[in-house]
C-alpha atoms as a PDB file:
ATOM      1  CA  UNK A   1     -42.980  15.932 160.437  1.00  0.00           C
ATOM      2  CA  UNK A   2     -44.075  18.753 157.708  1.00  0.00           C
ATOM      3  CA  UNK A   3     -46.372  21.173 159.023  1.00  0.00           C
ATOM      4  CA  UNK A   4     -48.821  20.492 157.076  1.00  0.00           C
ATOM      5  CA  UNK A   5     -49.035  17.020 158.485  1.00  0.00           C
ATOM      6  CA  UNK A   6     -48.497  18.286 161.905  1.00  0.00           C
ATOM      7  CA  UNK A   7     -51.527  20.637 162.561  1.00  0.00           C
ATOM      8  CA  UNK A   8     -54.343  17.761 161.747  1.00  0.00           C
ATOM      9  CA  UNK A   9     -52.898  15.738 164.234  1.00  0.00           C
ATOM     10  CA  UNK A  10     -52.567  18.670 166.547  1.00  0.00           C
ATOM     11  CA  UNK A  11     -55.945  19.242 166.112  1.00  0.00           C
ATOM     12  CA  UNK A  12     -57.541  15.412 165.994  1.00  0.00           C
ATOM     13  CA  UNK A  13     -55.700  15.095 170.026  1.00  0.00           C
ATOM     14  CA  UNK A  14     -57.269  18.533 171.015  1.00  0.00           C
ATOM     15  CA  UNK A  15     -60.088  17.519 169.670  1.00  0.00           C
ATOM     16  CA  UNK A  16     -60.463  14.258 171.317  1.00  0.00           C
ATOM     17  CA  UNK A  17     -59.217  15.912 174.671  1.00  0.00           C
ATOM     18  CA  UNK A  18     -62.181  18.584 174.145  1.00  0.00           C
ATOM     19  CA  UNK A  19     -64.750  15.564 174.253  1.00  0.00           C
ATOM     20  CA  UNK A  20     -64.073  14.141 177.069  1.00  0.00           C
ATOM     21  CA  UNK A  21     -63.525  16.976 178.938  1.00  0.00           C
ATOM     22  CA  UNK A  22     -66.413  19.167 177.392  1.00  0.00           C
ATOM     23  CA  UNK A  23     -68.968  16.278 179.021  1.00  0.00           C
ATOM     24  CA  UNK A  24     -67.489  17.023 182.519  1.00  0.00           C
ATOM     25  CA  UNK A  25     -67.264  20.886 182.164  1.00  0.00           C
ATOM     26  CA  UNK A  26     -70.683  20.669 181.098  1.00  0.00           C
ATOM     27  CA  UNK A  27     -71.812  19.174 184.498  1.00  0.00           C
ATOM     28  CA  UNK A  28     -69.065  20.331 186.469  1.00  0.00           C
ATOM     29  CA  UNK A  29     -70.632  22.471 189.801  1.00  0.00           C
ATOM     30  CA  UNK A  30     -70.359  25.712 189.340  1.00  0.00           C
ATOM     31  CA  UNK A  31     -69.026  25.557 185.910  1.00  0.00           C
ATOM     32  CA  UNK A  32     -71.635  22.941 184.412  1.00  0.00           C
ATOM     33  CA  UNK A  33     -74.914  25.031 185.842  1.00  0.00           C
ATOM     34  CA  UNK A  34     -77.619  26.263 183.294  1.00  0.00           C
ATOM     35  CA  UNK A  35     -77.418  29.715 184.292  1.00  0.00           C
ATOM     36  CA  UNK A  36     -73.894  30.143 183.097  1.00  0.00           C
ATOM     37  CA  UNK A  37     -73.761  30.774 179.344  1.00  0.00           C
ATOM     38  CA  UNK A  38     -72.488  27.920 177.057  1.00  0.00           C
ATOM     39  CA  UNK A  39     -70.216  29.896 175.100  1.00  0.00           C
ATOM     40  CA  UNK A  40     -68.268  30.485 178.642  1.00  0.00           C
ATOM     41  CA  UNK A  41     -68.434  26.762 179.035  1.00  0.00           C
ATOM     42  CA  UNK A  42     -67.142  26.106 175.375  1.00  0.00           C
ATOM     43  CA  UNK A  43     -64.526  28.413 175.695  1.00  0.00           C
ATOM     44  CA  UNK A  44     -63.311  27.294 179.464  1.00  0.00           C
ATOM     45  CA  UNK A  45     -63.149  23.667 177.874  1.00  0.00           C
ATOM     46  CA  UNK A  46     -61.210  25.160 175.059  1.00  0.00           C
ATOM     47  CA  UNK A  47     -58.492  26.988 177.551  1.00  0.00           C
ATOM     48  CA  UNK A  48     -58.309  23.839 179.679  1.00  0.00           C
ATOM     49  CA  UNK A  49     -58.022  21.224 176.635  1.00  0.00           C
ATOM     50  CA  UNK A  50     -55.187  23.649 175.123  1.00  0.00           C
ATOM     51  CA  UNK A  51     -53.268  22.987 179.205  1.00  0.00           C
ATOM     52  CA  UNK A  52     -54.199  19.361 179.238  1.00  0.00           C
ATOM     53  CA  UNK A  53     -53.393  17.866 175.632  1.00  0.00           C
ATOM     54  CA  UNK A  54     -49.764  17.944 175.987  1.00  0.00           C
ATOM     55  CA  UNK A  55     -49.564  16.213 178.598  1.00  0.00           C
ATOM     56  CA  UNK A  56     -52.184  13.171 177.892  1.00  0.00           C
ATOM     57  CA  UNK A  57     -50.840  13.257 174.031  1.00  0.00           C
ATOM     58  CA  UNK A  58     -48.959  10.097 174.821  1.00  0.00           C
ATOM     59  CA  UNK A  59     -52.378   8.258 175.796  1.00  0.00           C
ATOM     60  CA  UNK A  60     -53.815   9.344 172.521  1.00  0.00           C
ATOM     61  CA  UNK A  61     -54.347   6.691 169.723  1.00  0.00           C
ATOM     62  CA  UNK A  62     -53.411   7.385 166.215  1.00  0.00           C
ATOM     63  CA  UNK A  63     -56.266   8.667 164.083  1.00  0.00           C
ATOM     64  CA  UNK A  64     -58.453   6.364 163.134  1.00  0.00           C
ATOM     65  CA  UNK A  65     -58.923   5.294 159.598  1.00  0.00           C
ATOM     66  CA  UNK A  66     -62.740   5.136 158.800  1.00  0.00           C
ATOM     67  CA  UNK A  67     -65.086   7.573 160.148  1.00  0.00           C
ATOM     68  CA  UNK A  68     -67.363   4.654 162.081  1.00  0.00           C
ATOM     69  CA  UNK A  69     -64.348   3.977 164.164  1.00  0.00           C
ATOM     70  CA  UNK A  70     -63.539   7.572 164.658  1.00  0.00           C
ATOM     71  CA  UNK A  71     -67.557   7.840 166.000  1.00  0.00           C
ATOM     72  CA  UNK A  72     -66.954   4.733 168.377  1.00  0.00           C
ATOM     73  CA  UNK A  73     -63.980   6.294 169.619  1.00  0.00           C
ATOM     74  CA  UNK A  74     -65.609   9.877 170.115  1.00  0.00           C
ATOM     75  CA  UNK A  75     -68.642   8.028 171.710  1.00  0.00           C
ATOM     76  CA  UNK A  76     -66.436   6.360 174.489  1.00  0.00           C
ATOM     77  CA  UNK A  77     -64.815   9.764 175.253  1.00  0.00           C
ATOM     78  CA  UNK A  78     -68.235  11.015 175.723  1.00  0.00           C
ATOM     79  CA  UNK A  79     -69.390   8.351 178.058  1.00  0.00           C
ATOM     80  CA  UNK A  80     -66.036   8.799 180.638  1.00  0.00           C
ATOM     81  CA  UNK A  81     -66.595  12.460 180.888  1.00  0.00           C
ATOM     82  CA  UNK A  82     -69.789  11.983 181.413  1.00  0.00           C
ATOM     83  CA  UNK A  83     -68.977   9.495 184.000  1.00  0.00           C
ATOM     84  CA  UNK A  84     -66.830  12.046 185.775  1.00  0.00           C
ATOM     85  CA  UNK A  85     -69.486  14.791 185.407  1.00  0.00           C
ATOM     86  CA  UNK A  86     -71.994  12.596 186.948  1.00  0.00           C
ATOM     87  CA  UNK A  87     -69.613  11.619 189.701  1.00  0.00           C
ATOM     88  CA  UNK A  88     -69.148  14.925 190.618  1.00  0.00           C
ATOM     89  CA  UNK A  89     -72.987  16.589 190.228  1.00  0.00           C
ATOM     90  CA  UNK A  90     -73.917  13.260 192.545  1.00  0.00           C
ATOM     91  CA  UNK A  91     -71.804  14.017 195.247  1.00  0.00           C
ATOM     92  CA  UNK A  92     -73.225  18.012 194.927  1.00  0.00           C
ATOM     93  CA  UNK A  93     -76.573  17.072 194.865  1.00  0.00           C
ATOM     94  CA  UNK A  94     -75.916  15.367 197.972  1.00  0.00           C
ATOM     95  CA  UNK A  95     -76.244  18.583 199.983  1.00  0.00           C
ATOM     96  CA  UNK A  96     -79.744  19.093 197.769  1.00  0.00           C
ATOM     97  CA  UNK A  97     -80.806  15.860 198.997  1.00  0.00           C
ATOM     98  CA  UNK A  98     -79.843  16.728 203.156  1.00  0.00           C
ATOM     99  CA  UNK A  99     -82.259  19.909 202.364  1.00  0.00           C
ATOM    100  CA  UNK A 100     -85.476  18.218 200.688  1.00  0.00           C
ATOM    101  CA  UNK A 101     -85.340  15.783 203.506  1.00  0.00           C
ATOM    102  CA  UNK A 102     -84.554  18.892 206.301  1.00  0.00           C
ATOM    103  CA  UNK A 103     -88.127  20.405 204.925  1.00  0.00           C
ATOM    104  CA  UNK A 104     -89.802  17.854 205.461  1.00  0.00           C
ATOM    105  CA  UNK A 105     -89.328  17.769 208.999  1.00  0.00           C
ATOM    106  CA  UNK A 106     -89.335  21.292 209.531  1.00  0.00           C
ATOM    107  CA  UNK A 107     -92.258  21.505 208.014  1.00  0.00           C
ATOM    108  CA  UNK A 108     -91.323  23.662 204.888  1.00  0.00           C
ATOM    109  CA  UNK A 109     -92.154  20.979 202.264  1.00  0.00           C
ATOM    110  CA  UNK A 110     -94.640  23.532 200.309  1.00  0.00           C
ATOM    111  CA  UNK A 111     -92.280  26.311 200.215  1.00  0.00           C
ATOM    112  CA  UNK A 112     -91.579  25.568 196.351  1.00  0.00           C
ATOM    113  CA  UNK A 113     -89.053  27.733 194.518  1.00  0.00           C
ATOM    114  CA  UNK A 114     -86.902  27.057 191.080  1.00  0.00           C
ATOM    115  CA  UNK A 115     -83.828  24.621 191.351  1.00  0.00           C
ATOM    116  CA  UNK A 116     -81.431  25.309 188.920  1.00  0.00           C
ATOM    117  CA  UNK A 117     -79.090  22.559 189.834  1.00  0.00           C
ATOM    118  CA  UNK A 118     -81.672  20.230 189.540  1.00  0.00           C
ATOM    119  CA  UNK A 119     -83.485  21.914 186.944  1.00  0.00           C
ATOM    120  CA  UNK A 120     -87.115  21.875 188.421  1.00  0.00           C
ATOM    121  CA  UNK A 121     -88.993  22.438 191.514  1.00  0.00           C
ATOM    122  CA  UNK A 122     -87.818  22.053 194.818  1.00  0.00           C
ATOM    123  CA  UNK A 123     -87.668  23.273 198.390  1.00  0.00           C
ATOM    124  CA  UNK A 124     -86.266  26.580 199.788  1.00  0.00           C
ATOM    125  CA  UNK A 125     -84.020  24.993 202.001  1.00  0.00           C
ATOM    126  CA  UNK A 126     -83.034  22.542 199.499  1.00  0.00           C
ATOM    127  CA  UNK A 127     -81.859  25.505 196.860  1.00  0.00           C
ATOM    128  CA  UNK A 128     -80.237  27.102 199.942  1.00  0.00           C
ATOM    129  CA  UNK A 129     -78.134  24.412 200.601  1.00  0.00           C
ATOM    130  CA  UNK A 130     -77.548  23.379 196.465  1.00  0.00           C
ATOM    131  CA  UNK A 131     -76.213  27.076 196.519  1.00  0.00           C
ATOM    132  CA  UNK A 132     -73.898  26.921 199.278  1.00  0.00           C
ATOM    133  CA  UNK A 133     -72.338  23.250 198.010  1.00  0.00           C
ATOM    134  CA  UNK A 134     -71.810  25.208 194.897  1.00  0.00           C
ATOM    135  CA  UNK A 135     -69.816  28.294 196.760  1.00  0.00           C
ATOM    136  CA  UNK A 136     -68.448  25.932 199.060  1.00  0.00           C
ATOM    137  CA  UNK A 137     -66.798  23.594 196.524  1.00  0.00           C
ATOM    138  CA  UNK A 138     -65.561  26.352 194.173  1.00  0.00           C
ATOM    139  CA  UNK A 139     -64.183  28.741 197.251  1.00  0.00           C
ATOM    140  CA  UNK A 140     -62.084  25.397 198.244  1.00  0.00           C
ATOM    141  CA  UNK A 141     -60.883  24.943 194.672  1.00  0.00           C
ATOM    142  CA  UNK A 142     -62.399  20.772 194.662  1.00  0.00           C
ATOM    143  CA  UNK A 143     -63.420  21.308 191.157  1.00  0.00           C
ATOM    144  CA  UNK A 144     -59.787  21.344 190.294  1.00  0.00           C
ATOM    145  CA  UNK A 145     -59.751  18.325 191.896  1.00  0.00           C
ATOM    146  CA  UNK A 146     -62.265  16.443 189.539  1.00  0.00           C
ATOM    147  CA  UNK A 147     -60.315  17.997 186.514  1.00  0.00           C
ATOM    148  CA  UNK A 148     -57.357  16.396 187.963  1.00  0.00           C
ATOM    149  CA  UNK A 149     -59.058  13.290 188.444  1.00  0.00           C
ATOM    150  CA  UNK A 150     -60.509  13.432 184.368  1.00  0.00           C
ATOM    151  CA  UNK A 151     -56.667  13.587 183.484  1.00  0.00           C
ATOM    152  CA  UNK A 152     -55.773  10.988 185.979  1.00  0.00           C
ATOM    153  CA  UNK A 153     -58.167   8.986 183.939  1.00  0.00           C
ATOM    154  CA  UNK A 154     -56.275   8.870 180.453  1.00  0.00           C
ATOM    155  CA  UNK A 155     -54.272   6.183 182.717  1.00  0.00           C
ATOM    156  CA  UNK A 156     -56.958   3.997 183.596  1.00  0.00           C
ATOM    157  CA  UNK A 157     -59.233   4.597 180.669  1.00  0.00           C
ATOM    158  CA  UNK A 158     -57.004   5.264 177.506  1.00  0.00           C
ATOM    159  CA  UNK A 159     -58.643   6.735 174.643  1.00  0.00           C
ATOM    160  CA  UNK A 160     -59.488   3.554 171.786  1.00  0.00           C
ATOM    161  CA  UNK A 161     -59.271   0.851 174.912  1.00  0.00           C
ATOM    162  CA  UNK A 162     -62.313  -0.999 176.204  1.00  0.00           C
ATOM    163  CA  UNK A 163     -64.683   0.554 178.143  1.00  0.00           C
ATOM    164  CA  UNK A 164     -65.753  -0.684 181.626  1.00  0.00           C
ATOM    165  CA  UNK A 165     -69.119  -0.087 181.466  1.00  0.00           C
ATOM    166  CA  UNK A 166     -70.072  -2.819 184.224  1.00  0.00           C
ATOM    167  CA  UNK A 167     -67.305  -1.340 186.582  1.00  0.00           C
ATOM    168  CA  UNK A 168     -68.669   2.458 186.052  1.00  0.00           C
ATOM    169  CA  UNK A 169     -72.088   1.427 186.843  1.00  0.00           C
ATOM    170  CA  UNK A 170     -71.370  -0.739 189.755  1.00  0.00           C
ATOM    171  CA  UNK A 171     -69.366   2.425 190.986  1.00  0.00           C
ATOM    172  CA  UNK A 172     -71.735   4.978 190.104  1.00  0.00           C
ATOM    173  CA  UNK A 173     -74.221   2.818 191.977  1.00  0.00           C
ATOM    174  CA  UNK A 174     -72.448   2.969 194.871  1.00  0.00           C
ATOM    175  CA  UNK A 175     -71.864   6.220 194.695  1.00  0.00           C
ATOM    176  CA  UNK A 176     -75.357   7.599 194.657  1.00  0.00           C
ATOM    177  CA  UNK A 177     -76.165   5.139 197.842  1.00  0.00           C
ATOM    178  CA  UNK A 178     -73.289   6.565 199.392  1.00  0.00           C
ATOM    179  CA  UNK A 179     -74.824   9.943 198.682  1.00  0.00           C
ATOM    180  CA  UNK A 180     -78.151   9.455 200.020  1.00  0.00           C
ATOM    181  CA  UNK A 181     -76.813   7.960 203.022  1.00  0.00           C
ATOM    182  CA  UNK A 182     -74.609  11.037 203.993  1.00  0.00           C
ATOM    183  CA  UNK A 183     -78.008  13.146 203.260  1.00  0.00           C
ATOM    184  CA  UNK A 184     -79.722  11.269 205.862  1.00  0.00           C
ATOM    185  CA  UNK A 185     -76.538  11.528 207.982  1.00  0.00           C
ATOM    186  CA  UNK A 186     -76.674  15.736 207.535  1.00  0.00           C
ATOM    187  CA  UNK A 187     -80.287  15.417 208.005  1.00  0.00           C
ATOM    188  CA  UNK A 188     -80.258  13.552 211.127  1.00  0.00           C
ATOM    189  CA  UNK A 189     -80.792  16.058 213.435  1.00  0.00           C
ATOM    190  CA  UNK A 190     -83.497  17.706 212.147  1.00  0.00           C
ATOM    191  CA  UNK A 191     -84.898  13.738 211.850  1.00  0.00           C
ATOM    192  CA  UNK A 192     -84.550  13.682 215.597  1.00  0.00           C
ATOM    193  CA  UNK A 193     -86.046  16.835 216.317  1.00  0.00           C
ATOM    194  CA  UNK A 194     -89.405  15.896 214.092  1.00  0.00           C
ATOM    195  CA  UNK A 195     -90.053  12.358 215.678  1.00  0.00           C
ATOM    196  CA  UNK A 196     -89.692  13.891 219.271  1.00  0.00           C
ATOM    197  CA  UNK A 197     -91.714  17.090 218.422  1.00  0.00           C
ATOM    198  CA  UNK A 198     -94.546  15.198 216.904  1.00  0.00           C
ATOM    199  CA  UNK A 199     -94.522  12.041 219.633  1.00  0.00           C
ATOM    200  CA  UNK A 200     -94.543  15.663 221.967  1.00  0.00           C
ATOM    201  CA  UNK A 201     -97.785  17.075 220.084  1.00  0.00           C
ATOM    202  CA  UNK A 202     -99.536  13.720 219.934  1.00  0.00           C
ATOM    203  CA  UNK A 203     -99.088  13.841 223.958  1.00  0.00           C
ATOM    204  CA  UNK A 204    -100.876  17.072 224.518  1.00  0.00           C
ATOM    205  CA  UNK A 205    -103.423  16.544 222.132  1.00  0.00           C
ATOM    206  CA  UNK A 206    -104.421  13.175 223.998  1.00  0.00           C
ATOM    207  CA  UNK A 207    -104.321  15.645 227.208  1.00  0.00           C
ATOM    208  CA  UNK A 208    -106.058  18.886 225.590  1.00  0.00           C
ATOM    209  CA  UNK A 209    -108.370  17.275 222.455  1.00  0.00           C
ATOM    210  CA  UNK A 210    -110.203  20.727 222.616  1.00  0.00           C
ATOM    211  CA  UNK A 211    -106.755  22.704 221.972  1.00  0.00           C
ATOM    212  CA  UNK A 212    -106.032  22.929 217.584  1.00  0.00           C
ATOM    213  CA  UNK A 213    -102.565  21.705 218.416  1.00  0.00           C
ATOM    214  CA  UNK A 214    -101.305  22.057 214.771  1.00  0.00           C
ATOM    215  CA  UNK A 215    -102.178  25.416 214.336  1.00  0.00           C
ATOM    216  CA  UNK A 216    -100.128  26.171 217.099  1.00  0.00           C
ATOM    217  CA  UNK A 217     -97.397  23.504 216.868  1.00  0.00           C
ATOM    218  CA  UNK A 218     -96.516  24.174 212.531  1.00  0.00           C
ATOM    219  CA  UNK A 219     -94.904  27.610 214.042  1.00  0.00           C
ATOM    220  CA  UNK A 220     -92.519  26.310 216.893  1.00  0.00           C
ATOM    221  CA  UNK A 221     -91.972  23.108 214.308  1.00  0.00           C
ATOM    222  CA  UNK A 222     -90.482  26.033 211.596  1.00  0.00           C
ATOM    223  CA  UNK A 223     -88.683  28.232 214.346  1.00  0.00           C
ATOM    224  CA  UNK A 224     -87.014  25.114 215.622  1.00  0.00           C
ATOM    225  CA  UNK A 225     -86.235  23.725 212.180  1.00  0.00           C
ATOM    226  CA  UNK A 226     -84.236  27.000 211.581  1.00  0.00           C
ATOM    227  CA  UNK A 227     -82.460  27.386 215.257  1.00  0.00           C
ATOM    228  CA  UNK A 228     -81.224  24.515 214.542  1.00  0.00           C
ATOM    229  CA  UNK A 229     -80.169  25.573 210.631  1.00  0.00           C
ATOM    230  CA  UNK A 230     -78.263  28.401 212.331  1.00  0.00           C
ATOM    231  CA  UNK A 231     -76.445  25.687 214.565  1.00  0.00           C
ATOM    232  CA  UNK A 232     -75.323  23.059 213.138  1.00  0.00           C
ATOM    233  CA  UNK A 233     -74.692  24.244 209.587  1.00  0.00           C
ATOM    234  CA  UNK A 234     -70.936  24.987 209.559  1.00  0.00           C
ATOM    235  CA  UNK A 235     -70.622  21.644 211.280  1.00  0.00           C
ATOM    236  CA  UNK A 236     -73.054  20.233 208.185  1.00  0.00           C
ATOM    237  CA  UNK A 237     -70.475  22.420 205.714  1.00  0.00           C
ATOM    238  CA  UNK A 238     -67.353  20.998 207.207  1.00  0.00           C
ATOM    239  CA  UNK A 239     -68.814  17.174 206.990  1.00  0.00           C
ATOM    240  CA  UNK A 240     -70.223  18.043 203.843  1.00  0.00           C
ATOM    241  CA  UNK A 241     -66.344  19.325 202.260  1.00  0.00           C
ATOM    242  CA  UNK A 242     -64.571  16.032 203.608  1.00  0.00           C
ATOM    243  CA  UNK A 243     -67.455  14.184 202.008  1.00  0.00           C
ATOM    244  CA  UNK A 244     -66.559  15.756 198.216  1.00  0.00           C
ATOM    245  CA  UNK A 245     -63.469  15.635 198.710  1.00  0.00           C
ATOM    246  CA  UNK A 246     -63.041  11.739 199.805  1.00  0.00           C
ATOM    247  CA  UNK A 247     -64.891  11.350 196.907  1.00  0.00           C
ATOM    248  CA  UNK A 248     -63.523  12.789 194.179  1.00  0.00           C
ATOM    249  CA  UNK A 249     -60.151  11.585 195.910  1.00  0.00           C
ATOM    250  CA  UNK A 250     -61.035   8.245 195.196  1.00  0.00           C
ATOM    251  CA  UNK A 251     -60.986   8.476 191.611  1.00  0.00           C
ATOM    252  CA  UNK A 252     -57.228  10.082 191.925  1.00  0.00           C
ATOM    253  CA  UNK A 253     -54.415   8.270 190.538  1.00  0.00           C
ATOM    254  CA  UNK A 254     -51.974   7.948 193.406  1.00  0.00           C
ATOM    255  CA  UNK A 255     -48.350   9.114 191.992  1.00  0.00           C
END
């Protein structure tokens, strides 16, 4: 093939490899946050398209011959990475979930503060534990993981073929009720601990109506709620790690 023939197509695969990938970098944890620039992200999907075209270039259709075709087959590339990207910010956001739910029965609901992984308003605990998932997931290297599952993908969905958009959404579905299950799972504790500590306070105020239980129950609720932070949360980490990585496992090719 003459050079000049070569480079376009060199380019049209890279290009179609940058798509796809570029919509799960761009909600990839760690990677995919708001706080880290976009020309970073750009140019991390560039180094990683340059590693992974060669080796999905066989999946790759031949260019397309009108441009309406070429935008249908750029728009399915942009729905599977953003499949991926979704699948992977669901099962983070499952350790944001656990804290919202942990402040409410610790009784630190009102403590507000910015979420940048959920881009608005949420709970203190809730960021803490968003932050960790983050750490936690890149210190293991399980982002590699759903990179490894994107090129698995070329085998399943191959660029030009139909897309399984009742299959995704069944799966995505069960993926985010899967996700709020394991938050309630993470959160059970700290469920336990508020029923019993509130059945305990309606008790003494039926004894003592004279004594302003709350004001002197929302302390010990808050000191408990964070005891038992301090104990159980490299058992909630651990849990929380298998849970990711099951996950993103599923969507693995096995070879």
């Amino acid at each position: 093939m003459p050079l000049e023939e070569y480079l376009p197509v060199q380019s049209y695969a890279l290009a179609l490899v940058m798509v796809r990938l570029g919509a799960l970098v761009f909600l990839l944890p760690g990677i995919g946050e708001s706080f880290v620039s976009a020309r970073i992200r750009i140019l991390f999907v560039l180094a990683v398209s340059l590693l992974v075209a060669p080796s999905v270039m066989t999946y790759l259709p031949v260019a397309p011959p009108s441009v309406a075709e070429l935008f249908l087959l750029v728009f399915t590339e942009l729905v599977i990475g953003t499949f991926f990207g979704l699948v992977g910010r669901t099962l983070l956001l499952t350790f944001s979930s656990a804290g919202m739910i942990i402040s409410f029965s610790t009784g630190l609901a009102n403590a507000q503060v910015f979420n940048p992984s959920i881009q608005g308003q949420g709970t203190s605990i809730s960021l803490f534990l968003s932050t960790l998932a983050i750490m936690v997931v890149l210190a293991t290297d399980l982002h590699h993981m759903l990179i490894l599952a994107l090129i698995d993908s070329y085998s399943v969905f191959p660029p030009g073929g139909p897309l399984m958009i009742g299959d995704m959404s069944l799966a995505y579905a069960r993926l985010v009720s899967d996700s709020f299950e394991m938050a309630v799972q993470l959160s059970a504790p700290f469920i336990l601990f508020s029923l019993m500590f509130f059945v305990v306070l309606g008790v003494v105020s039926r004894l003592m109506p004279q004594l302003q239980i709350f004001f002197i129950g929302l302390p010990i609720q808050m000191i408990m709620g964070f005891t038992i932070i301090i104990a159980i949360l490299g058992t909630m980490v651990e849990v929380f790690i298998g849970y990711y990585e099951d996950g993103i496992a599923s969507y693995l090719v096995p070879g």
